[in-house]
Protein backbone atom coordinates (compact mmCIF):
# COMPACT_ATOMS: atom_id res chain seq x y z
CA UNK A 1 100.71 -70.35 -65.40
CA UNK A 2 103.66 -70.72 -63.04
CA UNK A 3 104.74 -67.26 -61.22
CA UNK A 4 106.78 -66.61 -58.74
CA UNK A 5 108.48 -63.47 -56.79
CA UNK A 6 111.71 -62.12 -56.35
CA UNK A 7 111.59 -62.73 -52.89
CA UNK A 8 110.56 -66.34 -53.52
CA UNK A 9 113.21 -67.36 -55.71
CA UNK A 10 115.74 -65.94 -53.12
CA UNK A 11 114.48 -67.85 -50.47
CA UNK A 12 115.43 -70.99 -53.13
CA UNK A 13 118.39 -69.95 -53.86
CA UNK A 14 119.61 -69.25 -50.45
CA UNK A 15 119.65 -72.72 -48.88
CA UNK A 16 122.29 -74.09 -52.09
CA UNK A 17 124.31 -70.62 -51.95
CA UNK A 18 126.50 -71.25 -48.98
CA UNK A 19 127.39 -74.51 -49.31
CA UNK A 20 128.12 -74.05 -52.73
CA UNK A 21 130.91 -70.83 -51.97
CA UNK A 22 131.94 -73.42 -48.81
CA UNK A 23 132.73 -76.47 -51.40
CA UNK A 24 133.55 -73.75 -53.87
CA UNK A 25 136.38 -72.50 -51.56
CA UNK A 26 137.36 -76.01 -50.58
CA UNK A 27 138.10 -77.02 -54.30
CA UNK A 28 140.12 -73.90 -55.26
CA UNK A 29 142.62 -74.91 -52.41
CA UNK A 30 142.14 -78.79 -52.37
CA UNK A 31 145.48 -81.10 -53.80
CA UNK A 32 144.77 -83.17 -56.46
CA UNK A 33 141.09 -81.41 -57.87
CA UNK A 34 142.08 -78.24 -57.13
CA UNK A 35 145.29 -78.13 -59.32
CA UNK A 36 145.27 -76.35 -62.52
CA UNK A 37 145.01 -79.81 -64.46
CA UNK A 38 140.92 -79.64 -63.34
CA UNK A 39 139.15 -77.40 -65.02
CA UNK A 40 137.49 -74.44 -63.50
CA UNK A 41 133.94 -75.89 -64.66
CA UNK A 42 134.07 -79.33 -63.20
CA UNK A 43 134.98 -77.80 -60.08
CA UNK A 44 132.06 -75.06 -60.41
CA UNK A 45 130.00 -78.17 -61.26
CA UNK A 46 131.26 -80.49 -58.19
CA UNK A 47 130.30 -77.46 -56.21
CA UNK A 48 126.63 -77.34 -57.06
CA UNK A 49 126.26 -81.00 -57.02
CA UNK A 50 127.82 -81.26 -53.52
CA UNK A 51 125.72 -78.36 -52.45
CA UNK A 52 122.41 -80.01 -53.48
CA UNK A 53 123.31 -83.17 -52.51
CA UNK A 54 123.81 -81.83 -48.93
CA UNK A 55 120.88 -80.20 -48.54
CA UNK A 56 118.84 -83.23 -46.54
CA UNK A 57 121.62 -83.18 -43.93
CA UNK A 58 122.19 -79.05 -43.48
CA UNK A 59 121.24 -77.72 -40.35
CA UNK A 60 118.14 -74.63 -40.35
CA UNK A 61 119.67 -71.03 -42.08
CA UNK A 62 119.37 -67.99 -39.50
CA UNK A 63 117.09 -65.55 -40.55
CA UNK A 64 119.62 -63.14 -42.15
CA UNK A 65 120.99 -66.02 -44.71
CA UNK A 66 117.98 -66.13 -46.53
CA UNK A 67 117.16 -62.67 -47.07
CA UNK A 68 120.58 -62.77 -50.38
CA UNK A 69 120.07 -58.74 -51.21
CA UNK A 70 121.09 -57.89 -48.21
CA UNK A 71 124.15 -56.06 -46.76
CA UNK A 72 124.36 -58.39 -43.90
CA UNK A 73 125.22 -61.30 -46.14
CA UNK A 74 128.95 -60.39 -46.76
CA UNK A 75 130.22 -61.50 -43.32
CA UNK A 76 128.28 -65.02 -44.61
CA UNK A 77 130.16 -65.20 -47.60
CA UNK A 78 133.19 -64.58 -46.27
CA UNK A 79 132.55 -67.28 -43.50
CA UNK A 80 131.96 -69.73 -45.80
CA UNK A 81 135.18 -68.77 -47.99
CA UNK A 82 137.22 -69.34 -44.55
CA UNK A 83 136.13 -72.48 -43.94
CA UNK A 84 136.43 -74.17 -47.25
CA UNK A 85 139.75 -72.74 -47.86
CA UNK A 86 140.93 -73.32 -44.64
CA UNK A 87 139.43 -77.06 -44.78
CA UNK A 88 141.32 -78.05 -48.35
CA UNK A 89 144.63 -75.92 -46.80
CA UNK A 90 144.96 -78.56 -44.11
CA UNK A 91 144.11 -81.90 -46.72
CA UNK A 92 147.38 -79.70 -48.61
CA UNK A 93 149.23 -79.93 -45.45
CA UNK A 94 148.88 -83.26 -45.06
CA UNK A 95 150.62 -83.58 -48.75
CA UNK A 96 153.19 -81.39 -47.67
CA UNK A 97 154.42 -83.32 -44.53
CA UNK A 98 154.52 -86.40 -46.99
CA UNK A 99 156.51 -84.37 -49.48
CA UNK A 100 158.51 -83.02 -46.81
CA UNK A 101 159.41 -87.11 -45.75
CA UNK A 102 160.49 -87.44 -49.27
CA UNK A 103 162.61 -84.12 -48.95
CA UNK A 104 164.79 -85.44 -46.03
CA UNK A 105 164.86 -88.89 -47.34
CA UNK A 106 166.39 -87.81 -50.54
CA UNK A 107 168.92 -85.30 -48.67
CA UNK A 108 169.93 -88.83 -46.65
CA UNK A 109 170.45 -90.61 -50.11
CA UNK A 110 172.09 -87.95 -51.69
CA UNK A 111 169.58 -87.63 -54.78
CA UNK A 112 168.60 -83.68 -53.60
CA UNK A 113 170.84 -82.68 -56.38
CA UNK A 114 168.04 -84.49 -58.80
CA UNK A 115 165.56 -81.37 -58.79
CA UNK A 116 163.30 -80.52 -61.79
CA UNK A 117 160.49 -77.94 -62.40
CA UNK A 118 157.11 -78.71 -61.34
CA UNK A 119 154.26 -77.50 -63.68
CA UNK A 120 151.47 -78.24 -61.73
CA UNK A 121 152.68 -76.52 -58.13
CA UNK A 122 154.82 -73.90 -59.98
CA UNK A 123 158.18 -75.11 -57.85
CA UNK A 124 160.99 -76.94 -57.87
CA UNK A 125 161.04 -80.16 -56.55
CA UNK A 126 163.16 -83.01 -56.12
CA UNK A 127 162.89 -86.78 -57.46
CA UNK A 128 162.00 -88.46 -54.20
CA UNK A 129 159.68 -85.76 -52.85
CA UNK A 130 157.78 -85.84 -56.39
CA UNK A 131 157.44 -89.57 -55.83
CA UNK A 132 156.43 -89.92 -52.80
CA UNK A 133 153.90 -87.06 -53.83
CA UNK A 134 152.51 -88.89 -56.54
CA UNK A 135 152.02 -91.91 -54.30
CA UNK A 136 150.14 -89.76 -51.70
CA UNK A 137 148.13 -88.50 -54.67
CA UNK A 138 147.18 -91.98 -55.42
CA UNK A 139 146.68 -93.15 -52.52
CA UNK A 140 144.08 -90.16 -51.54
CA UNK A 141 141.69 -91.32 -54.57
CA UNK A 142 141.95 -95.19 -54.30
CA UNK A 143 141.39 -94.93 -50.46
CA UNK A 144 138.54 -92.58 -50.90
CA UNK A 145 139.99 -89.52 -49.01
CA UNK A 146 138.07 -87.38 -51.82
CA UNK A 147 134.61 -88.68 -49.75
CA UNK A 148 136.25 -88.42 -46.42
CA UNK A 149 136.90 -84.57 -47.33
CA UNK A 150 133.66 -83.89 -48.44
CA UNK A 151 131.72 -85.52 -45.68
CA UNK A 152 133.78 -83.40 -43.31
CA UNK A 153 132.59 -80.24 -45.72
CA UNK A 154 129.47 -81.32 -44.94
CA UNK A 155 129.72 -82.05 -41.41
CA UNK A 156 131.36 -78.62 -40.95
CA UNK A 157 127.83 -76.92 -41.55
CA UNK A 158 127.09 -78.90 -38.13
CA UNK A 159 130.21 -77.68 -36.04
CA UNK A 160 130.13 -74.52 -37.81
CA UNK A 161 126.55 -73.17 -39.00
CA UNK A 162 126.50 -70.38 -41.01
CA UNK A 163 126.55 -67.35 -38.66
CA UNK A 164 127.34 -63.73 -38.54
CA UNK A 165 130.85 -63.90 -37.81
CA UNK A 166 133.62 -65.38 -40.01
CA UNK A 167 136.17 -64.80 -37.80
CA UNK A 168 135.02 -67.23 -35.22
CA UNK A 169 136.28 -70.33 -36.86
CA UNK A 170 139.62 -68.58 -36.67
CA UNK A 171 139.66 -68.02 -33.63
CA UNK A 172 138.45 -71.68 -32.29
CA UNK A 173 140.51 -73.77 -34.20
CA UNK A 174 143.68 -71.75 -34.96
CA UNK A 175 144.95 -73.13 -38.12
CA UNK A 176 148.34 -70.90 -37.72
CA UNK A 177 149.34 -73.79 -35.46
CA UNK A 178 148.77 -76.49 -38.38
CA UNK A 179 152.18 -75.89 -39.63
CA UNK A 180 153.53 -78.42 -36.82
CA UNK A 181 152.10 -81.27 -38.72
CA UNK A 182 154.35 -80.96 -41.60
CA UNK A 183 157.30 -81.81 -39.68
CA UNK A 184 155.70 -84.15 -36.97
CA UNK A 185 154.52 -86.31 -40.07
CA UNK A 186 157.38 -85.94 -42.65
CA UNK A 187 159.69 -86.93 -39.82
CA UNK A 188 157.46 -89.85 -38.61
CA UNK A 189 157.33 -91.17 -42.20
CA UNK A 190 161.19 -90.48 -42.80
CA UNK A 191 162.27 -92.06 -39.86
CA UNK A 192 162.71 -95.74 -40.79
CA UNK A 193 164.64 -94.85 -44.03
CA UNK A 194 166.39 -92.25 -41.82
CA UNK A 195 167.72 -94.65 -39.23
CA UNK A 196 168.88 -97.37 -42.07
CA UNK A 197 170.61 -94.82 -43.90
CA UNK A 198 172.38 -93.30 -40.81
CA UNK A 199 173.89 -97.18 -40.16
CA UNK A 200 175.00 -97.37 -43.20
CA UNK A 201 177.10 -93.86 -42.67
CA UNK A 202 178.09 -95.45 -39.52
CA UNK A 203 179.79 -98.28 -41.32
CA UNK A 204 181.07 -96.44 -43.98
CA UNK A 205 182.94 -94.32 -41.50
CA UNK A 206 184.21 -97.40 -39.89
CA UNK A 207 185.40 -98.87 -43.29
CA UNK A 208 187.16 -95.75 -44.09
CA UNK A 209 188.82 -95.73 -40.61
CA UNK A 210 189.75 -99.27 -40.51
CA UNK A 211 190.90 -99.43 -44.41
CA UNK A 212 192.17 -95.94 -44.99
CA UNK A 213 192.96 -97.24 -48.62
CA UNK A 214 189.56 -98.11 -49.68
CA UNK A 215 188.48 -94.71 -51.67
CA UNK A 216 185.39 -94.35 -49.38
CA UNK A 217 183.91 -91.89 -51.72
CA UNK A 218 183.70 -93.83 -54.75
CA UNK A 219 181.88 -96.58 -52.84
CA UNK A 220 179.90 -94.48 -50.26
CA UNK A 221 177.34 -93.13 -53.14
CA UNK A 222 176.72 -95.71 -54.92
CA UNK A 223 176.28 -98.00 -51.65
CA UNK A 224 174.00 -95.48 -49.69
CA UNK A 225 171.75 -94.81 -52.86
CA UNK A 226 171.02 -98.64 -53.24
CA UNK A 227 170.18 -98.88 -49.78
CA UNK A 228 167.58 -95.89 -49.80
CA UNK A 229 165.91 -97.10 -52.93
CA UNK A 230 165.57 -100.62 -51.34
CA UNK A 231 164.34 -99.06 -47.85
CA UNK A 232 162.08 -96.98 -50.33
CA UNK A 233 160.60 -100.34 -52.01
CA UNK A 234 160.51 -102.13 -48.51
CA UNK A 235 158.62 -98.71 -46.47
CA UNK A 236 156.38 -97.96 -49.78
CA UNK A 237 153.51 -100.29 -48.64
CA UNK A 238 153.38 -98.72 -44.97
CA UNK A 239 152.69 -95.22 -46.04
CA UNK A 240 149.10 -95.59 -46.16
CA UNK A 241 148.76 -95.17 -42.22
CA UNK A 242 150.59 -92.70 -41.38
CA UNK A 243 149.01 -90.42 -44.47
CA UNK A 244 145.19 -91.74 -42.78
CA UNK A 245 146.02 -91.03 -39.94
CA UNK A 246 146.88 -87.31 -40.05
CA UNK A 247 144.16 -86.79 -42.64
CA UNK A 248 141.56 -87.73 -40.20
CA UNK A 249 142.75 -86.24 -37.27
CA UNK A 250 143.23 -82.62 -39.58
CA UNK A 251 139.48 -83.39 -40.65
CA UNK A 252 138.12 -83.97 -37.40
CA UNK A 253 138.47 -80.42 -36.34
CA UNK A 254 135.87 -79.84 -38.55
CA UNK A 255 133.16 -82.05 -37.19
């Protein structure tokens, strides 16, 4: 007959435990399969898998993470919470700086007025920041930035091993400073579109100045809005880089 202790089945338990509340935290704030269209049990479920998956490559538990009864495990858990939400807030940052490109852009073409509710983040948003959302979306599952997350989950347990203080992390990598990304990006992606549209304002001023009849605002709409859409068609197929780029260099702070 097969018998076991208490104590035993703790020490089990306690090598799939924090990895699973580190990829459990990294779901509940990760775009895409952390949004309320996932449900709560595939995430749960992605969780454990990840967690047992990982086990092979986790570094050795200190002596107070396996002992789970134990008062001394709440600064763990709230270690691991900090990581994983702090890991899936900067893959949402990187979504927000593309958003943000699609914000300005559509300010430049004069489609900001075009705003509609949002059911899955619970805002407003406009047409070309949706878009180019839904692009980035797509583009993080075809290019396989889902695996590129969760190998820097697990890599994380390497750079930062589950230890005694949770605060640490914060205090190394300072993610109160990530906020610069979202307008370094946006405006690196918005640029091109930004520049062609400005000429165009240019020569629309010069029409206006050099044929004060021509009704400048009848024309000037209609003219800039075809010229963003086509600079939207002709800058669609270069967004992949700049979106790879930042993801990897917000991931590698956790390797």
């Amino acid at each position: 007959m097969l018998t076991f202790t208490e104590a035993q089945l703790l020490q089990w338990l306690a090598p799939l435990v924090w990895p699973f509340l580190r990829a459990l935290a990294l779901f509940t704030a990760l775009p895409v399969l952390g949004t309320r269209t996932v449900p709560t049990r595939v995430r749960i479920a992605l969780a454990g898998f990840i967690a047992f998956a990982a086990q092979p490559s986790l570094p050795a538990l200190p002596p107070e993470a396996l002992v789970l009864d134990s008062p001394l495990v709440l600064p763990l858990v709230a270690q691991q919470l900090v990581i994983g939400l702090c890991l899936g807030f900067a893959v949402r940052l990187v979504f927000a700086a593309v958003e943000f490109a699609g914000e300005i852009i559509g300010l430049q073409m004069g489609l900001n007025f075009a705003g509609f509710f949002d059911p899955i983040s619970a805002t407003t948003a406009t047409a070309t920041s949706r878009f180019f959302g839904t692009m980035v979306a797509w583009l993080f599952i075809v290019g396989g930035g889902h695996l590129v997350v969760i190998a820097a989950l697990v890599q994380s347990f390497q750079a930062f091993p589950v230890g005694p203080e949770p605060f640490a992390f914060l205090r190394q990598v300072q993610p109160q400073r990530w906020g610069a990304e979202i307008f370094g990006t946006g405006l690196w992606i918005a640029l091109p579109l930004l520049s062609m549209l400005l000429f165009v304002n240019l020569v629309l001023g010069a029409i206006s100045r050099v044929a004060p009849q021509i009704n400048i605002f009848a024309i000037g709409f209609p003219v800039t809005l075809g010229v963003g859409l086509v600079g939207l068609l002709l800058t669609l197929p270069a967004l992949d880089v700049p979106f790879q780029m930042t993801l990897e260099r917000m991931l590698g702070q956790f390797r």
